[in-house]
C-alpha atoms as a PDB file:
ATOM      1  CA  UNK A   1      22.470 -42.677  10.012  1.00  0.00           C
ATOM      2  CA  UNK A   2      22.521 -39.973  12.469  1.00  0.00           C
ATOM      3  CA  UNK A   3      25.333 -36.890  11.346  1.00  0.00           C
ATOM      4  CA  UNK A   4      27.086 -34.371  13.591  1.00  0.00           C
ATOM      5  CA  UNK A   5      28.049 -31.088  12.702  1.00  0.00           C
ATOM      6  CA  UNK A   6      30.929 -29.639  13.679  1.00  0.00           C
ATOM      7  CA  UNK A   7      30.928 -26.576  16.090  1.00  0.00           C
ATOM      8  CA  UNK A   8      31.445 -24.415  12.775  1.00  0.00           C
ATOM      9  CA  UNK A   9      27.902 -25.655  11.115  1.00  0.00           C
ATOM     10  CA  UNK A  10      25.974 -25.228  14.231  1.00  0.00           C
ATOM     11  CA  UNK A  11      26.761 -21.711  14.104  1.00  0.00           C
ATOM     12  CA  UNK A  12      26.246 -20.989  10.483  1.00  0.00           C
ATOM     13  CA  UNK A  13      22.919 -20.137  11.060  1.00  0.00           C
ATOM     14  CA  UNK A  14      23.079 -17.576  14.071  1.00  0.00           C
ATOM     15  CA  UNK A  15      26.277 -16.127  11.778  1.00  0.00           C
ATOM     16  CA  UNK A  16      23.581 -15.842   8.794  1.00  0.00           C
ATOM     17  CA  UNK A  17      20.979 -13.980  10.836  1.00  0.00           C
ATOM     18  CA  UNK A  18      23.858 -11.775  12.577  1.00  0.00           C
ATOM     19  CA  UNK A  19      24.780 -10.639   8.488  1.00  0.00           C
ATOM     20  CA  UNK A  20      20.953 -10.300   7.861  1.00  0.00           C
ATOM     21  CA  UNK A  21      20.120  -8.037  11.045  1.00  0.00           C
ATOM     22  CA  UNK A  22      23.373  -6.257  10.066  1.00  0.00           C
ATOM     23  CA  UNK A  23      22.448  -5.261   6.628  1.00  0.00           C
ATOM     24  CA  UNK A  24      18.720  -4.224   7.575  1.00  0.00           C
ATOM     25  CA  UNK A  25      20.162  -1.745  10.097  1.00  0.00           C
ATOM     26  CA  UNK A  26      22.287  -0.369   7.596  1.00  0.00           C
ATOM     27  CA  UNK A  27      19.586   0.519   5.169  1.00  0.00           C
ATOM     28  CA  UNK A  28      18.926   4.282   5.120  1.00  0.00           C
ATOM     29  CA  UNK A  29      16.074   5.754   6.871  1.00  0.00           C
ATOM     30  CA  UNK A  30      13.553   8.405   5.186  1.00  0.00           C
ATOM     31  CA  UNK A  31      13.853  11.897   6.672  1.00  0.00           C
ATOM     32  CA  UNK A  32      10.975  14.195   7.444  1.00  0.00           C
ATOM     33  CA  UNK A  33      11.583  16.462   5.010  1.00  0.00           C
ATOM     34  CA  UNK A  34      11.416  13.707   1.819  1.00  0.00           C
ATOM     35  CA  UNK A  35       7.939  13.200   3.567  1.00  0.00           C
ATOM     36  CA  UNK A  36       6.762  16.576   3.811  1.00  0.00           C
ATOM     37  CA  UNK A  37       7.503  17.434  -0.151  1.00  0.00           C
ATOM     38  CA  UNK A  38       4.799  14.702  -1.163  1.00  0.00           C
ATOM     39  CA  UNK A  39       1.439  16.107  -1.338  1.00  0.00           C
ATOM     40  CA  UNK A  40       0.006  13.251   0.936  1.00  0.00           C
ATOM     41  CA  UNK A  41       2.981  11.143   3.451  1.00  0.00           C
ATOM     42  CA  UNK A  42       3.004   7.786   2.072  1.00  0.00           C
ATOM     43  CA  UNK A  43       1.940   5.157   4.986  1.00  0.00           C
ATOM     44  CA  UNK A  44       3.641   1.876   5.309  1.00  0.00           C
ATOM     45  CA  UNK A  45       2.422  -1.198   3.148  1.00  0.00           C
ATOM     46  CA  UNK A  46       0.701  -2.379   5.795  1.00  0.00           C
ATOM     47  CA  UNK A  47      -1.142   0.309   6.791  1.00  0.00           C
ATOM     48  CA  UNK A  48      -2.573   0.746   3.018  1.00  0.00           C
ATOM     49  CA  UNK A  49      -6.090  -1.253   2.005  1.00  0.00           C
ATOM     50  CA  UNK A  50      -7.796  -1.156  -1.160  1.00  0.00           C
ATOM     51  CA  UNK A  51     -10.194   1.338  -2.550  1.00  0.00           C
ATOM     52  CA  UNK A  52     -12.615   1.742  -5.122  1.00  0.00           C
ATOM     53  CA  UNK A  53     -12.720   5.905  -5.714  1.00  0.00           C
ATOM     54  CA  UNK A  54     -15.933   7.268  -8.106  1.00  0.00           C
ATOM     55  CA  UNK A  55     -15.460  10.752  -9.411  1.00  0.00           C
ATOM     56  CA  UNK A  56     -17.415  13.119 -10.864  1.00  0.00           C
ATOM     57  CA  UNK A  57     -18.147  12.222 -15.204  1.00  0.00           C
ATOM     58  CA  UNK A  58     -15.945  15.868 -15.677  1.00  0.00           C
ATOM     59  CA  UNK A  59     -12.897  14.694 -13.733  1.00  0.00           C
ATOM     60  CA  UNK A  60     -10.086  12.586 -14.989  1.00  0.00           C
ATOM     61  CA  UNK A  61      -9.857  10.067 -12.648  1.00  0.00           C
ATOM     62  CA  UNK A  62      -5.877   8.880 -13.073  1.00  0.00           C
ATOM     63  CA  UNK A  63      -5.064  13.039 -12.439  1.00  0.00           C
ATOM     64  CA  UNK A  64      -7.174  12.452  -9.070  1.00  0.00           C
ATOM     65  CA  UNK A  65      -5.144   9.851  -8.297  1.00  0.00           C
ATOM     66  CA  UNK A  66      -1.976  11.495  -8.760  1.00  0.00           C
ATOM     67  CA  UNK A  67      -3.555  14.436  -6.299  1.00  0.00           C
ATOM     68  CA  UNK A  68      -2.896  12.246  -3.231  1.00  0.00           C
ATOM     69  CA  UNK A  69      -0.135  10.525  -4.571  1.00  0.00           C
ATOM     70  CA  UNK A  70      -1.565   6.931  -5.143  1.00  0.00           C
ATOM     71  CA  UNK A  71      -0.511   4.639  -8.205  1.00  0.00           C
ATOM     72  CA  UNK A  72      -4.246   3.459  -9.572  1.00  0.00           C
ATOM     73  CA  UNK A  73      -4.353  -0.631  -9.829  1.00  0.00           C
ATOM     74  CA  UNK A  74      -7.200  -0.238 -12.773  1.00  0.00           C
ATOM     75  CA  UNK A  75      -8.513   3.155 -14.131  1.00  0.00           C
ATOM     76  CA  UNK A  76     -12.193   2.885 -15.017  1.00  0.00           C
ATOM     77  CA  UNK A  77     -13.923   4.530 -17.392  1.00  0.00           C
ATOM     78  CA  UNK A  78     -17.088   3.431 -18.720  1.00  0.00           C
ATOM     79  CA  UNK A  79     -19.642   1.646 -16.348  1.00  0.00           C
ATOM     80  CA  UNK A  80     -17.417   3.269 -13.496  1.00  0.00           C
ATOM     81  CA  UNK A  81     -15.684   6.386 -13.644  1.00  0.00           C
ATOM     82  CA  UNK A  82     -12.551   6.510 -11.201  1.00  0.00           C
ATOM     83  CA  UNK A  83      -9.897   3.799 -10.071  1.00  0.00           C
ATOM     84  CA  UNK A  84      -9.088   1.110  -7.864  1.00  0.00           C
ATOM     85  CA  UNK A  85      -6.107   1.628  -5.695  1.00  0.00           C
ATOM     86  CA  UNK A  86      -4.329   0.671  -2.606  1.00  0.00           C
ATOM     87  CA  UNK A  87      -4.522   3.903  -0.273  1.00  0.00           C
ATOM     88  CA  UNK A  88      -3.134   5.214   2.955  1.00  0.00           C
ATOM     89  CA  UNK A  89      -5.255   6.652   5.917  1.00  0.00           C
ATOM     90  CA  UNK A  90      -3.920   9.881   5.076  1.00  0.00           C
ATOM     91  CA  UNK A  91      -4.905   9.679   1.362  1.00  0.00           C
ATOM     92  CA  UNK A  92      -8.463   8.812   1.768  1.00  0.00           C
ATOM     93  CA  UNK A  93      -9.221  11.687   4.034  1.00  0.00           C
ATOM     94  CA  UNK A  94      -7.294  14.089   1.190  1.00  0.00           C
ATOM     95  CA  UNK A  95      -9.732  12.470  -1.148  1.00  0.00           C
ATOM     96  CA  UNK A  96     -12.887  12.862   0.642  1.00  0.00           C
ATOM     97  CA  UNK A  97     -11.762  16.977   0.352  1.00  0.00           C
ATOM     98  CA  UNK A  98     -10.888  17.106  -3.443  1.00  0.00           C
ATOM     99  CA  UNK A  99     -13.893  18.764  -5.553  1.00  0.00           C
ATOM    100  CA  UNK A 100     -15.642  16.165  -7.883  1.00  0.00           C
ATOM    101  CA  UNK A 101     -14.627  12.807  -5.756  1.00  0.00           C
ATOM    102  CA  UNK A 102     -18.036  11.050  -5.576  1.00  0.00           C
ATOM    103  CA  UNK A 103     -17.421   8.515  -2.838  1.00  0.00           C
ATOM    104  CA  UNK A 104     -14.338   6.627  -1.505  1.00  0.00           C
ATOM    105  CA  UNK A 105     -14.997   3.152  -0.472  1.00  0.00           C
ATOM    106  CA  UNK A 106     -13.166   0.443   0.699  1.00  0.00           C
ATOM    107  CA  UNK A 107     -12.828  -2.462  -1.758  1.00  0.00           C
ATOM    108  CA  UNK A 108     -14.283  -5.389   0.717  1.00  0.00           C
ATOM    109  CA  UNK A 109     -13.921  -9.237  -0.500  1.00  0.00           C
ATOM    110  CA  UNK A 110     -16.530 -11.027  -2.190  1.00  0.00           C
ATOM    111  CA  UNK A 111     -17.265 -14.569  -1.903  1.00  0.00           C
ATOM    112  CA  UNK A 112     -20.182 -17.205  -3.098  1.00  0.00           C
ATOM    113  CA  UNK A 113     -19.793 -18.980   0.268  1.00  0.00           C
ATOM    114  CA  UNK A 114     -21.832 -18.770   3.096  1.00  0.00           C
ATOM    115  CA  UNK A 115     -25.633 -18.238   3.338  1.00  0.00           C
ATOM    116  CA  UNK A 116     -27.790 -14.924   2.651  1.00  0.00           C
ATOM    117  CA  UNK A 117     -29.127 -13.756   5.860  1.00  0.00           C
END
């Protein structure tokens, strides 16, 4: 059974995106001086990757984190001292600056496929 829409339901769609596009435009836009009072600019999602940060045994490793302004995914403590984190460009190179950061490394995948070369 083959049904027609009307000239109304064919355009229900392009009317839906029209409202979306609409509303996304309307959505306030940061302003360079919000930026500027963060210690470190947050980046866009995209342009964050996760990080593994060691720090020195005498250093708290959450109060690091709040330094640059990242929000710690796990806080480690025993084996590891630092945190895991998602971080910005701009907040690994304030990192690699603060006293008592040990190393700043990107968190890479692991996998069990594949050979050993």
């Amino acid at each position: 059974m083959r049904i027609l829409l009307s000239r109304a339901g064919r355009a229900l769609p392009v009317v839906a995106a029209a409202a979306a596009l609409a509303a996304v435009t309307a959505l306030p836009v940061a302003t360079a001086t919000a930026a500027a009072a963060s210690p470190v600019a947050r980046a866009a999602v995209g342009d964050e990757a996760p990080y593994i940060v060691t720090v020195h045994k005498d250093a708290d490793p959450a109060t690091v984190a709040r330094m640059v302004g990242a929000s710690p995914d796990y806080v480690y403590r025993t084996a590891l001292h630092g945190f895991s984190a998602r971080l910005s460009p701009g907040q690994v190179a304030a990192l690699h600056v603060i006293p008592g950061v040990e190393s700043v490394q990107e968190d890479g995948g692991v996998s069990s496929f594949g050979t050993a070369d």
